[in-house]
N, C-alpha and C. Protein backbone atom coordinates (compact mmCIF):
# COMPACT_ATOMS: atom_id res chain seq x y z
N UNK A 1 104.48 100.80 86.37
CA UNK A 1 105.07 101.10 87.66
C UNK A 1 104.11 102.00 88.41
N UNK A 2 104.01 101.84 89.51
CA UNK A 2 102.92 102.30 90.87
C UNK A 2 103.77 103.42 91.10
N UNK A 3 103.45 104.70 91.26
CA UNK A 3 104.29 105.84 91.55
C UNK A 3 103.42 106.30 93.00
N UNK A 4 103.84 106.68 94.05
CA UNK A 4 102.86 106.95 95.19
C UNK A 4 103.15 108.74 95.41
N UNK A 5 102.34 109.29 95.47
CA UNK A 5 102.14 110.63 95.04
C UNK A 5 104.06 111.78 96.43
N UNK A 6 104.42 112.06 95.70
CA UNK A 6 105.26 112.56 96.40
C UNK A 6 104.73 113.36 97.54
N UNK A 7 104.80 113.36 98.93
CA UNK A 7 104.79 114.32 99.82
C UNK A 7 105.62 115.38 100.18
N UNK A 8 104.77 117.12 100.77
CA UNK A 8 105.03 117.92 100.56
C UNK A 8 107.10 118.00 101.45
N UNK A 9 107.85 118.80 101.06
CA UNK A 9 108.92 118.07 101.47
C UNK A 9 109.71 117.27 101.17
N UNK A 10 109.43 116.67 99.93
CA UNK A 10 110.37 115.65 99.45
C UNK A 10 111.77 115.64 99.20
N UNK A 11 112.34 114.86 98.79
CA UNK A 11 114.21 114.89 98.72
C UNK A 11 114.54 114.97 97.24
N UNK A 12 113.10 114.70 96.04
CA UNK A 12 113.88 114.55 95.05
C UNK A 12 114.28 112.90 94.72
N UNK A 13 114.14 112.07 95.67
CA UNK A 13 114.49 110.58 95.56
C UNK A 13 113.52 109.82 95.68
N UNK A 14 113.36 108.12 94.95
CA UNK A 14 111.98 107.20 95.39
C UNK A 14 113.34 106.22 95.49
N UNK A 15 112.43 105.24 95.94
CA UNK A 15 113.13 103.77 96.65
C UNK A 15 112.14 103.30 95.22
N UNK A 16 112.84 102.41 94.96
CA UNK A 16 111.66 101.49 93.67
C UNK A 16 112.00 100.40 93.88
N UNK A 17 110.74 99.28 93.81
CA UNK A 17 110.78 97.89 94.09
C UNK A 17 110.20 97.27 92.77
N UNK A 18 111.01 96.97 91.89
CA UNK A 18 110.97 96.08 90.07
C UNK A 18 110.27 94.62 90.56
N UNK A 19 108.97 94.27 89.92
CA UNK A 19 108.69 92.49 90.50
C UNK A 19 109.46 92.16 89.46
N UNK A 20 109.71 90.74 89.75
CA UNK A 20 110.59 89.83 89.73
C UNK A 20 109.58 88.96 88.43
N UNK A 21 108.37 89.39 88.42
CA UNK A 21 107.95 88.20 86.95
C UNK A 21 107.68 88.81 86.34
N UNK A 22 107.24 90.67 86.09
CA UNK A 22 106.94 91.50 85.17
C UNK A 22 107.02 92.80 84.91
N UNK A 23 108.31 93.17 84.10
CA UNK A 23 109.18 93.71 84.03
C UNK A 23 109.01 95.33 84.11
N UNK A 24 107.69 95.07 83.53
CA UNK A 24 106.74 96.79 83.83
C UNK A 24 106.24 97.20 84.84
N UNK A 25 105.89 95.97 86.05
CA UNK A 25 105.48 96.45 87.41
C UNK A 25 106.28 96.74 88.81
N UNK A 26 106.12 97.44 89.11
CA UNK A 26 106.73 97.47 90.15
C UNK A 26 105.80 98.76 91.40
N UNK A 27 106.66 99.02 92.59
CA UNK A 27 106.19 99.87 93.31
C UNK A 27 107.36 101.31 93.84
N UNK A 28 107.30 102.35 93.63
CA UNK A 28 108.07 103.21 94.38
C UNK A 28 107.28 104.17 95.10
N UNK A 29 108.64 105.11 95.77
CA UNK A 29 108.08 105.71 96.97
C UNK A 29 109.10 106.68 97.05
N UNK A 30 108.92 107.50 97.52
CA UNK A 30 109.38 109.22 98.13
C UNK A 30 109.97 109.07 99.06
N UNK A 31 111.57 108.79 98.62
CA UNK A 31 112.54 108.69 100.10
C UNK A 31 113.86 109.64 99.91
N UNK A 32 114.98 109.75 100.82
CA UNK A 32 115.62 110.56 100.77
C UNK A 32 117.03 110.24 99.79
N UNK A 33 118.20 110.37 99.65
CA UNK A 33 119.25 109.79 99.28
C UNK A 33 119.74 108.48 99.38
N UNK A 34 119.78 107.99 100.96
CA UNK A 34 119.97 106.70 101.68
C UNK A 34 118.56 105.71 101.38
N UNK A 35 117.36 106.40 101.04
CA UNK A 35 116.46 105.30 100.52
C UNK A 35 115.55 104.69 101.86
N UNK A 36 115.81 105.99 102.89
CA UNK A 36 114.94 106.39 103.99
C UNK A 36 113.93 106.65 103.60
N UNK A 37 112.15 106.35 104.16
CA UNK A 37 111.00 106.73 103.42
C UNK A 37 110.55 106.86 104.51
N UNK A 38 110.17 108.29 104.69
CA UNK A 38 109.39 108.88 105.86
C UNK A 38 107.82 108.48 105.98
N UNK A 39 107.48 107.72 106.60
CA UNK A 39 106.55 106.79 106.96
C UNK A 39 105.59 107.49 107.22
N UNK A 40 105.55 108.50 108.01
CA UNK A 40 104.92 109.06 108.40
C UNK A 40 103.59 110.50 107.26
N UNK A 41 105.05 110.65 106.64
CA UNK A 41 104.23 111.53 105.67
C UNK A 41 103.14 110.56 103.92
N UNK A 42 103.47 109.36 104.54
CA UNK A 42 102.69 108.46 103.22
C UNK A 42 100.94 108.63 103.89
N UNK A 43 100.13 108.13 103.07
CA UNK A 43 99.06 107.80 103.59
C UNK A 43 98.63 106.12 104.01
N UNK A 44 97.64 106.02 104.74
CA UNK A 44 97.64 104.53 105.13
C UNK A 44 97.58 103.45 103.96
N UNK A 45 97.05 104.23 102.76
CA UNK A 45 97.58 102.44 101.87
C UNK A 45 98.36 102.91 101.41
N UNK A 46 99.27 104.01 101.19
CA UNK A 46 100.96 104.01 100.58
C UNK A 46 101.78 103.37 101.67
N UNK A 47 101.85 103.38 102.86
CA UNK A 47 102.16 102.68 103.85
C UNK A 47 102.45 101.10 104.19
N UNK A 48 101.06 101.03 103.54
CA UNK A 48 101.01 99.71 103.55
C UNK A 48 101.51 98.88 102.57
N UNK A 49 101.61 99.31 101.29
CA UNK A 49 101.94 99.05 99.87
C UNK A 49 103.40 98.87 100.26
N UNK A 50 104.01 100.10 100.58
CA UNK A 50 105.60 100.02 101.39
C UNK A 50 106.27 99.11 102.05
N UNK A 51 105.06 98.51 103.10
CA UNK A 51 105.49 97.79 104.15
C UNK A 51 105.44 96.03 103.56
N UNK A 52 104.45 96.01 102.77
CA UNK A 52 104.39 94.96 101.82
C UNK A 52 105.88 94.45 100.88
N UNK A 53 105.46 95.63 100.72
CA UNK A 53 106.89 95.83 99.10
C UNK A 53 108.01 95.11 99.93
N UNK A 54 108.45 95.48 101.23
CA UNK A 54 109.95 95.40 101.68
C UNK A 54 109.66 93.67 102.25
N UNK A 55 108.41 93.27 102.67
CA UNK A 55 108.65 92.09 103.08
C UNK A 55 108.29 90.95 102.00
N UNK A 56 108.12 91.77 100.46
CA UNK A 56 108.03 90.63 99.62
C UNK A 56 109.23 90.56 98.47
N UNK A 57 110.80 91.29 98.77
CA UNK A 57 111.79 91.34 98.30
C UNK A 57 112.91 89.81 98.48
N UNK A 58 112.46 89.46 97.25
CA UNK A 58 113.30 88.20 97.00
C UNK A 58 112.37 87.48 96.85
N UNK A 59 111.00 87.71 97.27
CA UNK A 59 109.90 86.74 96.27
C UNK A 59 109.13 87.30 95.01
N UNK A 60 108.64 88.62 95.34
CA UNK A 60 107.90 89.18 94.50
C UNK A 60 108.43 90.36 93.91
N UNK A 61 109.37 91.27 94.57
CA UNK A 61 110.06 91.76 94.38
C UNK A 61 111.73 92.14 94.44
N UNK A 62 112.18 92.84 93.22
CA UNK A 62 114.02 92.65 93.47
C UNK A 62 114.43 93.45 94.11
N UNK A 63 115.48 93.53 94.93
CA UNK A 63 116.14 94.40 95.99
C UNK A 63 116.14 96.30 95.03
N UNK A 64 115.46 96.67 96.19
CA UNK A 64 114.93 98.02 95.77
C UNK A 64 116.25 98.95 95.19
N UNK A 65 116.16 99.51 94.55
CA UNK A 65 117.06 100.63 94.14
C UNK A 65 116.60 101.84 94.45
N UNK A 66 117.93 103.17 94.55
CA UNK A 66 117.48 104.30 95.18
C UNK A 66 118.02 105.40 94.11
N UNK A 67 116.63 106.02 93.55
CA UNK A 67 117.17 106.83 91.98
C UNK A 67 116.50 108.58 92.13
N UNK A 68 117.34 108.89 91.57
CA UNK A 68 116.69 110.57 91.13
C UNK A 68 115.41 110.80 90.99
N UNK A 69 114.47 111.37 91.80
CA UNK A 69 112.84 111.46 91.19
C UNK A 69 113.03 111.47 89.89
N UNK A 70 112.21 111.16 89.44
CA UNK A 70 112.27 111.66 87.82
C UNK A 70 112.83 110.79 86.88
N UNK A 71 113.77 109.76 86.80
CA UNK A 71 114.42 109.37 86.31
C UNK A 71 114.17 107.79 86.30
N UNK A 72 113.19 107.33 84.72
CA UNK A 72 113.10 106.07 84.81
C UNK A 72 113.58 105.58 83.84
């Protein structure tokens, strides 16, 4: 699993995106409770990795879940 470095400010929460053919990969990210990810505070390829992730849900990846930092 791709962990993208928490920014300063965080909530304590990642959004995680599990692929769909291998069970160990996936991508998360530093978002709030609701699974809001402040865009702004990522860098341009965590951003992009993000923006990827959400438009490849239901092909490459399974509908994201929203969990406790820390907790895999």
């Amino acid at each position: 699993m791709s962990r993208i470095p928490t920014p300063a400010g965080a909530t304590g929460y990642e959004i995680r995106f599990q692929s769909l053919f291998d069970a160990g990969r996936g991508l998360s990210f530093p978002c709030d409770a609701q699974g809001q990810v402040q865009l702004e505070a990522l860098s341009e390829r965590a951003r992009l990795a993000y923006q990827h992730a959400r438009a490849m849900v239901g092909r490459d990846y399974a509908t994201p879940v929203v969990l406790r930092d820390g907790l895999h």
